[in-house]
Every structure is written in C-alpha cells, then in structure tokens.
Protein backbone atom coordinates (compact mmCIF):
# COMPACT_ATOMS: atom_id res chain seq x y z
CA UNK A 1 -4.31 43.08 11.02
CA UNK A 2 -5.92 39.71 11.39
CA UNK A 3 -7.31 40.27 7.81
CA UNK A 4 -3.85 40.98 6.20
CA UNK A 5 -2.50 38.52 7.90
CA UNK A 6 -5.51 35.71 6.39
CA UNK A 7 -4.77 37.35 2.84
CA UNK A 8 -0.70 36.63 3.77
CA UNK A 9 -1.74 33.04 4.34
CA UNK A 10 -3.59 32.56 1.53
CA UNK A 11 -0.45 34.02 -0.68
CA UNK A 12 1.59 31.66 1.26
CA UNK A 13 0.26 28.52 0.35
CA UNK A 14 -0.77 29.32 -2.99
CA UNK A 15 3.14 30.09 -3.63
CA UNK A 16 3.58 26.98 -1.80
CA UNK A 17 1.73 24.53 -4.52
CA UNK A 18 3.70 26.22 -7.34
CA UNK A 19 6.81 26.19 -5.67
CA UNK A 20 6.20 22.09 -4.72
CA UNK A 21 5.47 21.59 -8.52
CA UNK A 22 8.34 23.56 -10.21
CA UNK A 23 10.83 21.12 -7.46
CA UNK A 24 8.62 18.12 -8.32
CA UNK A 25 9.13 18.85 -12.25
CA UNK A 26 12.77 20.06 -11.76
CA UNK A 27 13.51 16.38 -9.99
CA UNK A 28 11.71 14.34 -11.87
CA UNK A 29 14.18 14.75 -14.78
CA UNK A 30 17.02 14.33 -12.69
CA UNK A 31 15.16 11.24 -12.08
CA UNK A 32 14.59 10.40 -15.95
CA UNK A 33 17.96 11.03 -16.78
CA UNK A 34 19.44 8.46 -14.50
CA UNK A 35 18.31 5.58 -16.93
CA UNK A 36 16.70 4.81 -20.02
CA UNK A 37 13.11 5.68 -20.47
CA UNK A 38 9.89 4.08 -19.32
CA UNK A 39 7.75 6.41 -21.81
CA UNK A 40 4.73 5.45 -23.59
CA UNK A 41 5.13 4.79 -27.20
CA UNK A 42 8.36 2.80 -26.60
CA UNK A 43 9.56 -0.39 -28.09
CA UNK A 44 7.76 -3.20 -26.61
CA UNK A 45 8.58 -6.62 -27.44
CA UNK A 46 6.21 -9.12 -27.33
CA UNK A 47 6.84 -12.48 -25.22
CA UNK A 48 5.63 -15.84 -25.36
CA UNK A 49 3.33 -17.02 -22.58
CA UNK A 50 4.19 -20.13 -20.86
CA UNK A 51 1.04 -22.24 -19.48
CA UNK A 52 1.19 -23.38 -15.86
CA UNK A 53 1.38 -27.14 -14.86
CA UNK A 54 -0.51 -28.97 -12.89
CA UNK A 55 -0.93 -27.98 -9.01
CA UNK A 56 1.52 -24.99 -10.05
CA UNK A 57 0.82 -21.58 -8.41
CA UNK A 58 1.60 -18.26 -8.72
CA UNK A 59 3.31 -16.40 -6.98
CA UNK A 60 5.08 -19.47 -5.57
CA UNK A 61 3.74 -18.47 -1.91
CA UNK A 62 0.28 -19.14 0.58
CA UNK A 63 -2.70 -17.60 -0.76
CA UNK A 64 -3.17 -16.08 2.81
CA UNK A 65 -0.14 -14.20 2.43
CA UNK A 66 1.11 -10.84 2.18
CA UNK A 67 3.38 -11.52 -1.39
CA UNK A 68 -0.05 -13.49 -2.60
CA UNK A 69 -3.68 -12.53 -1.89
CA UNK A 70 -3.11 -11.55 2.12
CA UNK A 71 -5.00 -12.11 5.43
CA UNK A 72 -8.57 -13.66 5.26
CA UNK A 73 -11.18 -11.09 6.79
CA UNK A 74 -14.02 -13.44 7.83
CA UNK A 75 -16.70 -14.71 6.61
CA UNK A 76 -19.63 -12.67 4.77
CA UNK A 77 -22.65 -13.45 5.39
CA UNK A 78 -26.03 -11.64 3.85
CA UNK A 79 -26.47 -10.20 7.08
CA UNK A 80 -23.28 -9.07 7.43
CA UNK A 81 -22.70 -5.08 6.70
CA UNK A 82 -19.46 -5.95 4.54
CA UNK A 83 -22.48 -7.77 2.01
CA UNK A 84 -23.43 -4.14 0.97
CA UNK A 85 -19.65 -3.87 -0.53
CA UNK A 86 -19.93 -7.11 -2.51
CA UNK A 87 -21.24 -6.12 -6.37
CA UNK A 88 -22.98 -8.61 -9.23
CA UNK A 89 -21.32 -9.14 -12.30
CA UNK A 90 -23.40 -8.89 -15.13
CA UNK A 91 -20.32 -9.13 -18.08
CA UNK A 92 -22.03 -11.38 -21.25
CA UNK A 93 -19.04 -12.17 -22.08
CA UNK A 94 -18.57 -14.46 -18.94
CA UNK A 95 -20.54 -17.73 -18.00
CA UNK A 96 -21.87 -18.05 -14.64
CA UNK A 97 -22.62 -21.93 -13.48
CA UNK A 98 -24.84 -20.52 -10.88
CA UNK A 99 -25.44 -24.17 -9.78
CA UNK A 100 -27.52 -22.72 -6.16
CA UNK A 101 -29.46 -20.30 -8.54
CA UNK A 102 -29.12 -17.61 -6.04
CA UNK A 103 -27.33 -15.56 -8.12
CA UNK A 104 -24.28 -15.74 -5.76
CA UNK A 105 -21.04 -16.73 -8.05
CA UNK A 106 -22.03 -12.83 -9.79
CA UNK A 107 -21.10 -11.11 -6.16
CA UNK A 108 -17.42 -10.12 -6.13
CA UNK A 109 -15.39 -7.39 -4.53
CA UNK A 110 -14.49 -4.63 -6.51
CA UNK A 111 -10.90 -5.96 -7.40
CA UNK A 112 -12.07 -9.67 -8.42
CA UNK A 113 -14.57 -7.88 -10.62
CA UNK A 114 -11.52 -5.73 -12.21
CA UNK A 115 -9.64 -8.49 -12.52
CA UNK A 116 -12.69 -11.21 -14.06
CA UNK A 117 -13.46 -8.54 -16.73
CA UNK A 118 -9.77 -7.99 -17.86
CA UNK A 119 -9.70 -11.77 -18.15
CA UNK A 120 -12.31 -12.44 -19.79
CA UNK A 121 -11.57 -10.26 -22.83
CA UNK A 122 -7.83 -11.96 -22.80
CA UNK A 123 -10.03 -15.55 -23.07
CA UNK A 124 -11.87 -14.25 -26.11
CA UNK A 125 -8.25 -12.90 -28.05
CA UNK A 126 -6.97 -16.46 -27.60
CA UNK A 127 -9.24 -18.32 -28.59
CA UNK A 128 -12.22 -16.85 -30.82
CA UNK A 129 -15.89 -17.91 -29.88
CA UNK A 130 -14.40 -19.16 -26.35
CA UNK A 131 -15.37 -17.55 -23.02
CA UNK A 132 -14.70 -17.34 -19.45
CA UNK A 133 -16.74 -19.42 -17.28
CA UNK A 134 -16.99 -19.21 -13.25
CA UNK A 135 -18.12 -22.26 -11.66
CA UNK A 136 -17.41 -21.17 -8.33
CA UNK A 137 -18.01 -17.56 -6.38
CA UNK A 138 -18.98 -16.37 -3.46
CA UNK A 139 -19.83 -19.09 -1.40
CA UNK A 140 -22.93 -18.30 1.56
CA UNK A 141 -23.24 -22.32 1.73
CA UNK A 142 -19.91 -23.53 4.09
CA UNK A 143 -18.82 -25.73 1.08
CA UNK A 144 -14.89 -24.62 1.59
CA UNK A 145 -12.74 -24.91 4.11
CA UNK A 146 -12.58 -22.39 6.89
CA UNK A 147 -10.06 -19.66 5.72
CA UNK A 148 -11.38 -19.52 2.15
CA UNK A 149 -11.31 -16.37 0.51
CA UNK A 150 -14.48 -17.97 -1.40
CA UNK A 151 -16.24 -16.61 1.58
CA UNK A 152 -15.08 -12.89 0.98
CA UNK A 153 -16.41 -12.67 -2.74
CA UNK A 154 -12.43 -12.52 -3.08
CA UNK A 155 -12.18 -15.93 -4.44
CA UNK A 156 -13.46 -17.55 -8.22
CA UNK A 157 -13.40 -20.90 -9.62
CA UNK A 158 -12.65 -20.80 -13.42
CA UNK A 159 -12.77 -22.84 -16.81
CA UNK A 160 -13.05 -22.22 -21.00
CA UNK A 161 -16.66 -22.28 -21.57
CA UNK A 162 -15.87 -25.44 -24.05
CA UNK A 163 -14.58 -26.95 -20.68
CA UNK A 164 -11.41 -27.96 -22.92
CA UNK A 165 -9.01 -29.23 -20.11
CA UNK A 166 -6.19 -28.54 -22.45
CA UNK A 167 -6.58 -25.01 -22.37
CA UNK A 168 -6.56 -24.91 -18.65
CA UNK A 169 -2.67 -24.44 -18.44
CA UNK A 170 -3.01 -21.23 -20.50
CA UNK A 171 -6.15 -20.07 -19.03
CA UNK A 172 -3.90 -20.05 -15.48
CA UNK A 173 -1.28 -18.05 -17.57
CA UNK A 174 -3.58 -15.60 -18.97
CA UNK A 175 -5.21 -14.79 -15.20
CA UNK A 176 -1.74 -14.35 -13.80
CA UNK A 177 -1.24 -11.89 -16.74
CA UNK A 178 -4.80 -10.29 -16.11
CA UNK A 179 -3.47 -9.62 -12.36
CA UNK A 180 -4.83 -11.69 -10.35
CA UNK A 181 -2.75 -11.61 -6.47
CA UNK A 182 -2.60 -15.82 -6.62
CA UNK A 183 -3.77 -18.07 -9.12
CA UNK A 184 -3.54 -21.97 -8.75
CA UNK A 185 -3.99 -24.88 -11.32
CA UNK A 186 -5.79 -26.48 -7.98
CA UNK A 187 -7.92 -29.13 -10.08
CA UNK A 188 -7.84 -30.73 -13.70
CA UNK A 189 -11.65 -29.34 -13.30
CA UNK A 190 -10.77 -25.95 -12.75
CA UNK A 191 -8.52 -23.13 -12.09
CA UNK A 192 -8.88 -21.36 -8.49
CA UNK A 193 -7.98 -17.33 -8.57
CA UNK A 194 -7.96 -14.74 -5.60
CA UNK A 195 -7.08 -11.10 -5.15
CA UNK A 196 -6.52 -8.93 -2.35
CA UNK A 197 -8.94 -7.25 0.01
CA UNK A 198 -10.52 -3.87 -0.73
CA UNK A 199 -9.14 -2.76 2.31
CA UNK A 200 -5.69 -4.09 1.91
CA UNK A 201 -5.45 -2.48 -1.50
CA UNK A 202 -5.68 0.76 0.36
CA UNK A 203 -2.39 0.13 1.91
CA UNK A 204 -0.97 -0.23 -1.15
CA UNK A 205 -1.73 3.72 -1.88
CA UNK A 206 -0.46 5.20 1.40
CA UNK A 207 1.77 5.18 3.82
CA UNK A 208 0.81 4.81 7.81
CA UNK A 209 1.23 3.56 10.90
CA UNK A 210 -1.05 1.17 13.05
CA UNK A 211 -2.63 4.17 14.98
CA UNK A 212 -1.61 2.45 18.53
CA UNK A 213 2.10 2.53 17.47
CA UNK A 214 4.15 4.61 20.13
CA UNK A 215 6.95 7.22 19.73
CA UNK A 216 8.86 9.07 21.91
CA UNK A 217 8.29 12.86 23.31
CA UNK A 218 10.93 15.57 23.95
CA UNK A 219 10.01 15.09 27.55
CA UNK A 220 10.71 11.87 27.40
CA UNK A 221 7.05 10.18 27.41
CA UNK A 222 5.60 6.86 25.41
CA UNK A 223 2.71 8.33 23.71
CA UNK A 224 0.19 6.32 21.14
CA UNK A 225 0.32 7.93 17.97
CA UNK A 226 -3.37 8.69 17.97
CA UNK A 227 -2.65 10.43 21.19
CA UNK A 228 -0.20 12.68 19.40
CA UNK A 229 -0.37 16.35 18.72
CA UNK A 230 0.86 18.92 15.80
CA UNK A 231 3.63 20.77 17.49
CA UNK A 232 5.05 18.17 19.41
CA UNK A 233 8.21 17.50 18.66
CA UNK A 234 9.07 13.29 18.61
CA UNK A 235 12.11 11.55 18.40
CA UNK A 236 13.61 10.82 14.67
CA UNK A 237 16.49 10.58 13.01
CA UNK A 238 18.48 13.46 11.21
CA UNK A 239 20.46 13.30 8.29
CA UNK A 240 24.23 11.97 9.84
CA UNK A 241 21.83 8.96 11.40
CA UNK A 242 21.69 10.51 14.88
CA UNK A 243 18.25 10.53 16.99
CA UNK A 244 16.84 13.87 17.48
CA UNK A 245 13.72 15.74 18.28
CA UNK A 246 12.03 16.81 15.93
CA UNK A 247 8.31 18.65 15.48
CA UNK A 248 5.73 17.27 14.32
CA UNK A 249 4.25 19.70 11.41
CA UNK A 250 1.27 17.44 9.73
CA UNK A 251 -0.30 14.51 9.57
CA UNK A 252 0.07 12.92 6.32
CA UNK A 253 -2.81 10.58 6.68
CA UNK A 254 -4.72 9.92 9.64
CA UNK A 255 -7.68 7.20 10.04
CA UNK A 256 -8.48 5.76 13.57
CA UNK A 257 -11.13 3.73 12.76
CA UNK A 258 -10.58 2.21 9.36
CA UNK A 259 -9.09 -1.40 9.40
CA UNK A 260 -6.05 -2.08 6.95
CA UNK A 261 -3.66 -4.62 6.34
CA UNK A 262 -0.16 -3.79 7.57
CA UNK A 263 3.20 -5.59 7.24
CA UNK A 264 4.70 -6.70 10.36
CA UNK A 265 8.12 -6.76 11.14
CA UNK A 266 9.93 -7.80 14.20
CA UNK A 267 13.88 -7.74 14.97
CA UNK A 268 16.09 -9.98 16.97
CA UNK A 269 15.44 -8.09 20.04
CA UNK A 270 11.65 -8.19 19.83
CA UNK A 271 11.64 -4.28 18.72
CA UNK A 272 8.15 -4.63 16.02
CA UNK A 273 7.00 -2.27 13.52
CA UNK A 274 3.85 -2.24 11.55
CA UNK A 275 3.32 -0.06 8.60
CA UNK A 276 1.55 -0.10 5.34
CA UNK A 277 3.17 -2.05 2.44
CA UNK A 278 4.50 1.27 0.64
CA UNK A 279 6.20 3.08 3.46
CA UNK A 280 9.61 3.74 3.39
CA UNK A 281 11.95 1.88 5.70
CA UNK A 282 15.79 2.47 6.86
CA UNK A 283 17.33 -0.98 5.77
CA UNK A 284 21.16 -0.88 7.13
CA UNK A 285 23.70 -3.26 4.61
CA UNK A 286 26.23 -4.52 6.26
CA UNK A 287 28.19 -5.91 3.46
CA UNK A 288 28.05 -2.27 2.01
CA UNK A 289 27.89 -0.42 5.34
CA UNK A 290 25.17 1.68 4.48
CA UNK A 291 21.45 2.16 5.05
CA UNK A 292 19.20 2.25 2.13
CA UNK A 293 15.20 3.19 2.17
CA UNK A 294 13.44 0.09 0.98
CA UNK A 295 9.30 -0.16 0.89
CA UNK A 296 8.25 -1.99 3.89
CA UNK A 297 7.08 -5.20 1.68
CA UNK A 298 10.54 -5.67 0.41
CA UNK A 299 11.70 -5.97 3.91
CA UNK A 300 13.35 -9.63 4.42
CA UNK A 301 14.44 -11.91 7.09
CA UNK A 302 18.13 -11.28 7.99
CA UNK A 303 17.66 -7.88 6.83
CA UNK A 304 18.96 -5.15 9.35
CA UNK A 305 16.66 -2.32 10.86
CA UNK A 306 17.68 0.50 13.21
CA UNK A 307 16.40 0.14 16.32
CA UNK A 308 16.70 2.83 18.65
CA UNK A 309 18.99 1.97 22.31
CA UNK A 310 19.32 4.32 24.65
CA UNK A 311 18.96 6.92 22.25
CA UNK A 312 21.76 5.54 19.93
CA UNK A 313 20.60 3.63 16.58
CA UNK A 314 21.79 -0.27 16.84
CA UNK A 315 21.20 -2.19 13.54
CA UNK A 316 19.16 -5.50 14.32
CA UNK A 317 18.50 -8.28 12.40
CA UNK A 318 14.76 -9.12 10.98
CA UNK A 319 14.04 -12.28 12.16
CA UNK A 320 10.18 -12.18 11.07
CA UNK A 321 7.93 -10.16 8.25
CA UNK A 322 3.94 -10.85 8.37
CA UNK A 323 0.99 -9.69 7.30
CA UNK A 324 -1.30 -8.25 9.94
CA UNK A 325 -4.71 -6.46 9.98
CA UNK A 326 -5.29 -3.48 12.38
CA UNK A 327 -7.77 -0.60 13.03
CA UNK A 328 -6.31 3.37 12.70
CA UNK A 329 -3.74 4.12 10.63
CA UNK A 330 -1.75 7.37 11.47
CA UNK A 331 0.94 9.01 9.36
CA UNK A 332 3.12 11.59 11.46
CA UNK A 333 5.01 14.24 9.31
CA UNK A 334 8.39 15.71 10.89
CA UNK A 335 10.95 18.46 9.86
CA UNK A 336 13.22 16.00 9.26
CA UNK A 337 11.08 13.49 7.60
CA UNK A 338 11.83 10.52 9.78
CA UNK A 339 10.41 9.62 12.72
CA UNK A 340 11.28 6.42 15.62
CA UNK A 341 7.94 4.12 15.89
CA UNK A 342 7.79 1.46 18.53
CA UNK A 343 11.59 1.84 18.57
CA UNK A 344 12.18 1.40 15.20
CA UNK A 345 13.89 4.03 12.51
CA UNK A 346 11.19 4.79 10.01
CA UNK A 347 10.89 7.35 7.38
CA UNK A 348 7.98 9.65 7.00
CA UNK A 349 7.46 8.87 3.47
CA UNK A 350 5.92 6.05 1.20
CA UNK A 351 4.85 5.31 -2.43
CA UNK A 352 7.61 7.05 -4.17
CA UNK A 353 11.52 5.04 -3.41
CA UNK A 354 13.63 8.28 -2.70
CA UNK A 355 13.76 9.56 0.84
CA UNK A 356 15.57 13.04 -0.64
CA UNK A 357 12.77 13.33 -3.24
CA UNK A 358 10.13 12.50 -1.19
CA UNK A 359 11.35 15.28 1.52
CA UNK A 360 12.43 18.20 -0.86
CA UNK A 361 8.80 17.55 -2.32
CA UNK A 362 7.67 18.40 0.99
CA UNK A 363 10.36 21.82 1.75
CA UNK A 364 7.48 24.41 0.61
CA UNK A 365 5.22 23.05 3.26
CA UNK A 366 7.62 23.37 5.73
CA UNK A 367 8.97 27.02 4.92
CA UNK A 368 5.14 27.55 4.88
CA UNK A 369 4.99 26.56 8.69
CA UNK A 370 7.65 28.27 9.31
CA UNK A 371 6.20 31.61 8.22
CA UNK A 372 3.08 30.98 9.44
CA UNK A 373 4.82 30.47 12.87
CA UNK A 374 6.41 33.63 12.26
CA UNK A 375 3.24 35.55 11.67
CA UNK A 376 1.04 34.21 13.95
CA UNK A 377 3.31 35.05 16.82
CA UNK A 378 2.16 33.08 19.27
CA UNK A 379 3.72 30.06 21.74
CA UNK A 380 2.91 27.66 19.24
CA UNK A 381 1.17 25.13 21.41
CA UNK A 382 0.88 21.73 20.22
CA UNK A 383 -2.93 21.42 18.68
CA UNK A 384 -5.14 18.20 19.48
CA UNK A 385 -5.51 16.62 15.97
CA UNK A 386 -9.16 16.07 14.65
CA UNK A 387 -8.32 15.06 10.89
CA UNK A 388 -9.86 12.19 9.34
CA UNK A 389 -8.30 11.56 5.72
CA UNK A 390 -5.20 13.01 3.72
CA UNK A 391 -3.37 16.37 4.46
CA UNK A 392 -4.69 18.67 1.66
CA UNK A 393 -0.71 19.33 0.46
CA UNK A 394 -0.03 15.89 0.59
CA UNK A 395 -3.50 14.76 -1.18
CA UNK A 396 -2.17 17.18 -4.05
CA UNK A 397 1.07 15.31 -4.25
CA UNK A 398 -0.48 12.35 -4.60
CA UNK A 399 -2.45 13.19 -7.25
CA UNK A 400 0.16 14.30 -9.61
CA UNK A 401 3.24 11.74 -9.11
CA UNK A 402 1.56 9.49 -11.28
CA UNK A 403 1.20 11.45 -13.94
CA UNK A 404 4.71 12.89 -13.57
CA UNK A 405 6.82 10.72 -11.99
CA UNK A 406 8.78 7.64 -14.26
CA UNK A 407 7.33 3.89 -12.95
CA UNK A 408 9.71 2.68 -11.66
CA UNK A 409 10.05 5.77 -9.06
CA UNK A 410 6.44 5.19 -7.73
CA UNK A 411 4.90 2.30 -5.97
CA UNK A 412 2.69 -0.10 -7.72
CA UNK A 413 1.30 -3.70 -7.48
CA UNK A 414 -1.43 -5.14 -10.52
C-alpha cells in the first residue's frame, strides 16, 4: 500500500508540472493579446541621449534610498568576512588611477562590476580610442564621509581617460543608460556612480516577509512567521475582500538568517508592513472604489492599504514608505493566496503584476495537496517547517516566467 501510494505521488506531481505549464502557456496569451507586442525583433527606434548638467542626478532622489542605490550596509574592512564577496576588476579596457597602489579601486561588488564593464564598452562606441577611467573605488582609507557607499565596493569615481571635461555630461548619460541605481555629475573632476547591494538585489527576485512579521491563527493567537507551521490555517482575505482562515499549504521562500533589504510601509494608524520590493500589495482607490495589486515599491504616501479591524478590512492611508534592512525572510503560501501580516492585507504573490495569474499558476499545487490529503488519510497535523530556500514548484515557476511571460507582466529593475 505505502508503495502504491509513493508511485501515486510521484504521478501526482509530475501531472502537476505539466498541468502548471499548459495554464501558464494558455494565460500568457491572454496576456499578449491584451496589447501590442514586446517581442524581440520589433521596431526599435533609436533616441537621442541628452547629457546631464552640472550637480544633476539621476534618479532625482538620495543615493541612500530605496528608488536610488538603497540602505548603506557598513563599512568593509579587509578583515571583515563581507571582503571575501568584493571581486578585482581586471577589464583593459578600463583605467584604474590606483593612486594608494593597493590595488583597491579594482574591488567591486558583483553589480558595480556588471555595471563598469557595460559602461565601459558604451565609452569606447562614442568616442573611438577613448576609455573609461576610475579614479575612485573602494575606499579602506576613511577618505569619505561616513555613509559612503565607497566603503561597500558599491561606489566608483569616473572620467574619459583623455580627462576631457566636456565629455563628462555624456559620460553621466551613458552610465545612467549602462544601469547604474544613481549616478551624479558630483564634481567638474569627475562623475560619482553607485548601485545597489548584492543583498538588496535579491529582493528584487522574490517575494517575502521580514521573518519576525506576525499573522493571525484560527485560534486566535499572534504567531511570528518563523514560528509558523504548514497546515495551519492564518487569517487572509478571500475573493469578495472578507477575512478568513485559510491553510497554510507551502512556503514559497523561506530564509531566517539571510539579511535583505525590505520596503517599509506604515499607515495612519501605525499598522507597518515590510516586504520585499516585488511583492504584491492590496492598494484600495478611492476615487475608483476599488483595490488594485501594486508591487510593494510602487506603494506611495496617501496611498490606501487594508488594514485588518476587528476582523473587518478598513482602508488606511500610507503616511510613510522606507527602505529597511532585516534578517529572515519568510514567504507563507495560502489556499486563497492572500494572507494578513502585521495587520496588513497582503497577497501571497510577487514578481509577476496579476494576483489571478499568479494564483491559477499555483491551482495544480493545490489540487495536488488536496489529493495528497486525501490519500494519506491522516489528521493532517500542522508540520514544523525546516526549509531553507525556494519551494521546488515555485523554484520551477520562477524559472520559466521569464522566458514566457511578456515584460511588462514580470518584475524587473536594470
């Protein structure tokens, strides 16, 4: 018995990943055929780049910011363990002052090196027998002020290795366009660049919770969401916008130790949510009278949230969005796809802007439950949860909506 029913499971979830990608290729072109096309191989037209002025930066916001290059992360030091993740760049095509001749303007996080390399090659293109030069890198000497991202290997100092101040303008332009996350005509010396943490950048490709968010049990308990079990079932929201319980059936994502940076967002009431950048969010309209899922960084002040009251779901205005960083990140999965964290209405979801897609994606998994309840024939006790990393369904899901799903349906930031 206990072997046919380990062969029945096997069937089960192998009918399970075709049946999610026939619905994920069946709604994708209901998707497609809501607008004109995104495809490669389209007409492209090509636009003129404007240079930046003096003391002009873009995006128009703090470096330290969440729409710019985010928190800083502290000082590293050659002692530090976060040293090991800092890597030399050894491009020819870019000059390296190296003025301390330790070697440590090469030393970079991954995404400044990304970035350097892209912009180097668009230096060359402009202007023939010109390269990029760093004058300014890592910095192990205190020579910046306090919160710079100089200390991180986040931060570079750039010029035209002709040091030809009139090209500095477009030099700015052509880093913006390379994708940098804040670039600033700071000095008619030099243009300053940054990008975003490693770490933060991981936010940007899931969907959590801070791990010491709380829901809400049947029984009526406050629990920590890394204190929460599969088979518990957690208050959320069902589709007419009423709180239920609901059970808990994965975890989507689950990291308790790993620090990340999370966008902070707190309502008139002092009801506060964090949550990764590309999670899905209830936003309530007023003018329109309806709710719309937005992604958590496009969450704005006077916005409205639902915030749960006595059970009942009372829109409240935003009256503050941040960046924060925080250790776990925890990604609860329910029948209904929604879930209430630290009173707040939040969907289960993130990286792709449809709540319905998102959740019929996931409606083999949960017939799979279902049957596997069925089989198992037991009380179904909630189970302690020991995962570390991505649900294997949902890992599989990730790897294919970028190859299937249009753009403009799926999260992204250069």
């Amino acid at each position: 018995m206990c072997k046919l029913t380990a062969k029945i499971f096997k069937s089960v979830k192998l009918q399970v990943m075709k049946s999610s990608f026939i619905i994920i290729l069946l709604l994708i072109n209901a998707v497609q055929c809501c607008g004109p096309a995104r495809g490669i191989g389209g007409s492209r037209r090509s636009r003129k780049l404007t240079p930046l002025v003096f003391k002009q930066h873009v995006p128009n916001v703090l470096e330290n910011t969440l729409g710019a290059s985010g928190l800083h992360e502290g000082k590293i030091s050659r002692e530090d363990p976060r040293f090991r993740d800092l890597i030399p760049n050894y491009n020819k095509d870019i000059i390296f002052k190296d003025e301390e001749g330790t070697g440590a303007d090469r030393l970079m996080t991954q995404r400044l090196k990304e970035k350097l390399n892209i912009l180097a090659i668009s230096v060359m293109n402009q202007w023939p027998s010109v390269k990029l030069r760093v004058t300014e890198g890592w910095d192990e000497d205190d020579f910046h002020s306090i919160d710079s991202l100089h200390y991180e290997g986040r931060a570079v100092d750039i010029t035209t290795s002709d040091r030809d101040r009139s090209k500095y303008g477009m030099l700015a332009r052509l880093a913006v366009e390379a994708g940098f996350d804040w670039v600033y005509y700071e000095s008619r010396a030099h243009i300053h660049c940054s990008v975003k943490s490693d770490s933060s950048q991981a936010s940007h490709s899931s969907g959590c919770f801070a791990s010491d968010s709380t829901v809400q049990t049947e029984s009526g308990e406050i629990r920590r969401l890394s204190q929460l079990k599969v088979g518990e079932k957690i208050l959320s929201v069902n589709s007419n916008g009423e709180t239920v319980f609901s059970e808990v059936i994965m975890f989507l994502d689950r990291d308790i130790n790993q620090t990340r940076e999370f966008v902070q967002i707190k309502t008139r009431s002092g009801a506060t949510i964090r949550t990764t950048p590309a999670h899905l969010l209830p936003v309530w309209k007023p003018h329109k009278h309806e709710t719309k899922y937005l992604y958590a960084d496009e969450v704005e002040e006077n916005d409205f949230l639902l915030v749960n009251v006595n059970n009942n779901l009372e829109p409240q205005r935003v009256t503050e969005v941040s960046a924060v960083l925080s250790r776990g990140f925890i990604a609860p999965l329910t029948r209904e796809g929604t879930v209430v964290v630290d009173s707040v209405a939040a969907s289960c979801y993130a990286l792709v802007n449809s709540q319905s897609l998102a959740h019929i994606s996931f409606m083999p998994y949960r017939t799979m439950k279902t049957i596997e309840s069925w089989l198992s024939r037991t009380d179904n006790k909630p189970i302690p949860c020991k995962q570390n990393g991505i649900n294997w369904y949902a890992k599989a899901l990730y790897n294919i909506k970028d190859y299937l799903l249009p753009k403009d349906a799926v999260y992204s930031r250069k």
